[in-house]
Protein backbone atom coordinates (compact mmCIF):
# COMPACT_ATOMS: atom_id res chain seq x y z
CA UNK A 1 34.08 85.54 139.45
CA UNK A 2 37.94 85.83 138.11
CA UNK A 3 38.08 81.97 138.27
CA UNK A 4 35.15 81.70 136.18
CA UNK A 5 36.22 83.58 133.49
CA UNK A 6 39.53 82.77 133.60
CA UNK A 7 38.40 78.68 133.03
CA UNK A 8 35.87 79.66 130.26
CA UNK A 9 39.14 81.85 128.51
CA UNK A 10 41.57 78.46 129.27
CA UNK A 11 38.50 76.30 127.65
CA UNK A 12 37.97 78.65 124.68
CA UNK A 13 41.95 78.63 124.45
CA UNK A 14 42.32 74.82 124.43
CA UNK A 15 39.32 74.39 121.81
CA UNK A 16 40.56 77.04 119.10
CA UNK A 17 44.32 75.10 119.38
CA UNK A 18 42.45 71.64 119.11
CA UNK A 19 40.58 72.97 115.55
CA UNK A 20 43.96 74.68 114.69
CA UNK A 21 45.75 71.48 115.08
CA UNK A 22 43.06 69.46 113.65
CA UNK A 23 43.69 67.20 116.49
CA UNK A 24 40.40 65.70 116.47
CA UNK A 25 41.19 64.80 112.93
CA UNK A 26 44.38 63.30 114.07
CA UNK A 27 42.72 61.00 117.16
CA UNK A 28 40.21 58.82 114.75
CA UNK A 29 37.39 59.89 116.13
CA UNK A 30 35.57 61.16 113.47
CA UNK A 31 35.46 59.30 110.39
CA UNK A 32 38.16 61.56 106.91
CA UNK A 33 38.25 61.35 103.81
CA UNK A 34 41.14 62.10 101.34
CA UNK A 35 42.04 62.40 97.54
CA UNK A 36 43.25 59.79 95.67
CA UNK A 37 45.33 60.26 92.59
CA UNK A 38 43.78 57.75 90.55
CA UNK A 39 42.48 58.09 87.01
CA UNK A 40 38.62 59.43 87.65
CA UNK A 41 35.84 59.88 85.17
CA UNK A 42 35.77 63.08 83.71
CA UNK A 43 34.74 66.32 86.26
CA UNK A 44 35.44 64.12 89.26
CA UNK A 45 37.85 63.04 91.57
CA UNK A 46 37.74 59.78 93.57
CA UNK A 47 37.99 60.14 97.16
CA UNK A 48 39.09 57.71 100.05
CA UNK A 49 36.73 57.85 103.44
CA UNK A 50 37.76 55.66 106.29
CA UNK A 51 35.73 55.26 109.41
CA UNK A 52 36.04 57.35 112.53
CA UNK A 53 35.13 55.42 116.20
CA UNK A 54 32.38 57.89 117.20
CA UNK A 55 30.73 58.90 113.79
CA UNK A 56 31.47 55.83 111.54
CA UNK A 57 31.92 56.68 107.67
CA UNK A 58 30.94 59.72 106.39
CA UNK A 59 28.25 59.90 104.35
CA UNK A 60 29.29 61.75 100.92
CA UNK A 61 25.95 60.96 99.10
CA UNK A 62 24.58 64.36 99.84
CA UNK A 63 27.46 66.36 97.87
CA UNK A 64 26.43 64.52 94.53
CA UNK A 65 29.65 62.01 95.51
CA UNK A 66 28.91 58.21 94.25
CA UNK A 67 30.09 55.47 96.29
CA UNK A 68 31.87 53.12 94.12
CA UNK A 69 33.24 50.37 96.66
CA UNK A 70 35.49 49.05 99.09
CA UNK A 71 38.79 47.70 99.70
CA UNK A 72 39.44 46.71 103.55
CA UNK A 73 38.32 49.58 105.66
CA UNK A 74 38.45 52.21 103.06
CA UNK A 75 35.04 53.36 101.35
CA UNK A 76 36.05 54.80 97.63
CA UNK A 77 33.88 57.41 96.36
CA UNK A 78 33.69 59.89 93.20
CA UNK A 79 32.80 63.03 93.34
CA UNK A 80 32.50 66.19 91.33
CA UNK A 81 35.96 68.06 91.05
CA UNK A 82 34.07 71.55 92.08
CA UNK A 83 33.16 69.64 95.55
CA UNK A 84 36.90 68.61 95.87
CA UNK A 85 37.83 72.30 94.95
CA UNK A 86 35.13 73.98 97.33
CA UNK A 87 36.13 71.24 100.30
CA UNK A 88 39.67 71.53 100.22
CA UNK A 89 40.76 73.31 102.78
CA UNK A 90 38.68 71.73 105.66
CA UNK A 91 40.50 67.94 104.11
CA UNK A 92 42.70 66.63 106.78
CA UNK A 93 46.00 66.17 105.63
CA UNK A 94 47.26 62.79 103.78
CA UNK A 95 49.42 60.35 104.98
């Protein structure tokens, strides 16, 4: 019984320093997306998505985002600045 719960405490442990980390963020599996400081029409931001191996691009057309093209692997959208503001801190970090 001990070795149960103390694999489902190491397991819980591991998960809650992996979404600390962001490390799935970091490994490219899932598919980010970033500001870009780049003149935007006004009340939105543009935003840079690239793909992630398991989930592909993500699909911003739900949050009122537009997609306005792409350059290599990068999808450029714009979006309003309130989404930007609201989805901040869940943005992985640039770079």
């Amino acid at each position: 019984m001990s070795r149960i719960v103390f694999g489902a405490a190491m397991i819980a442990s591991l998960l809650a320093l992996a979404k600390h980390e962001r490390v799935l963020d970091r490994t490219g599996l899932f598919g980010t997306c970033a500001t870009v400081a780049a003149p935007a029409p006004t009340g939105s931001e543009w935003l840079e998505c690239r793909p992630g191996e398991l989930t592909g691009y993500p699909d911003l057309s739900k949050g009122s985002c537009t997609r306005r093209g792409m350059r290599g692997d990068a999808r450029y959208w714009t979006c309003p600045t309130a989404l930007i503001a609201a989805r901040a801190p869940h943005q992985p970090p640039t770079g």
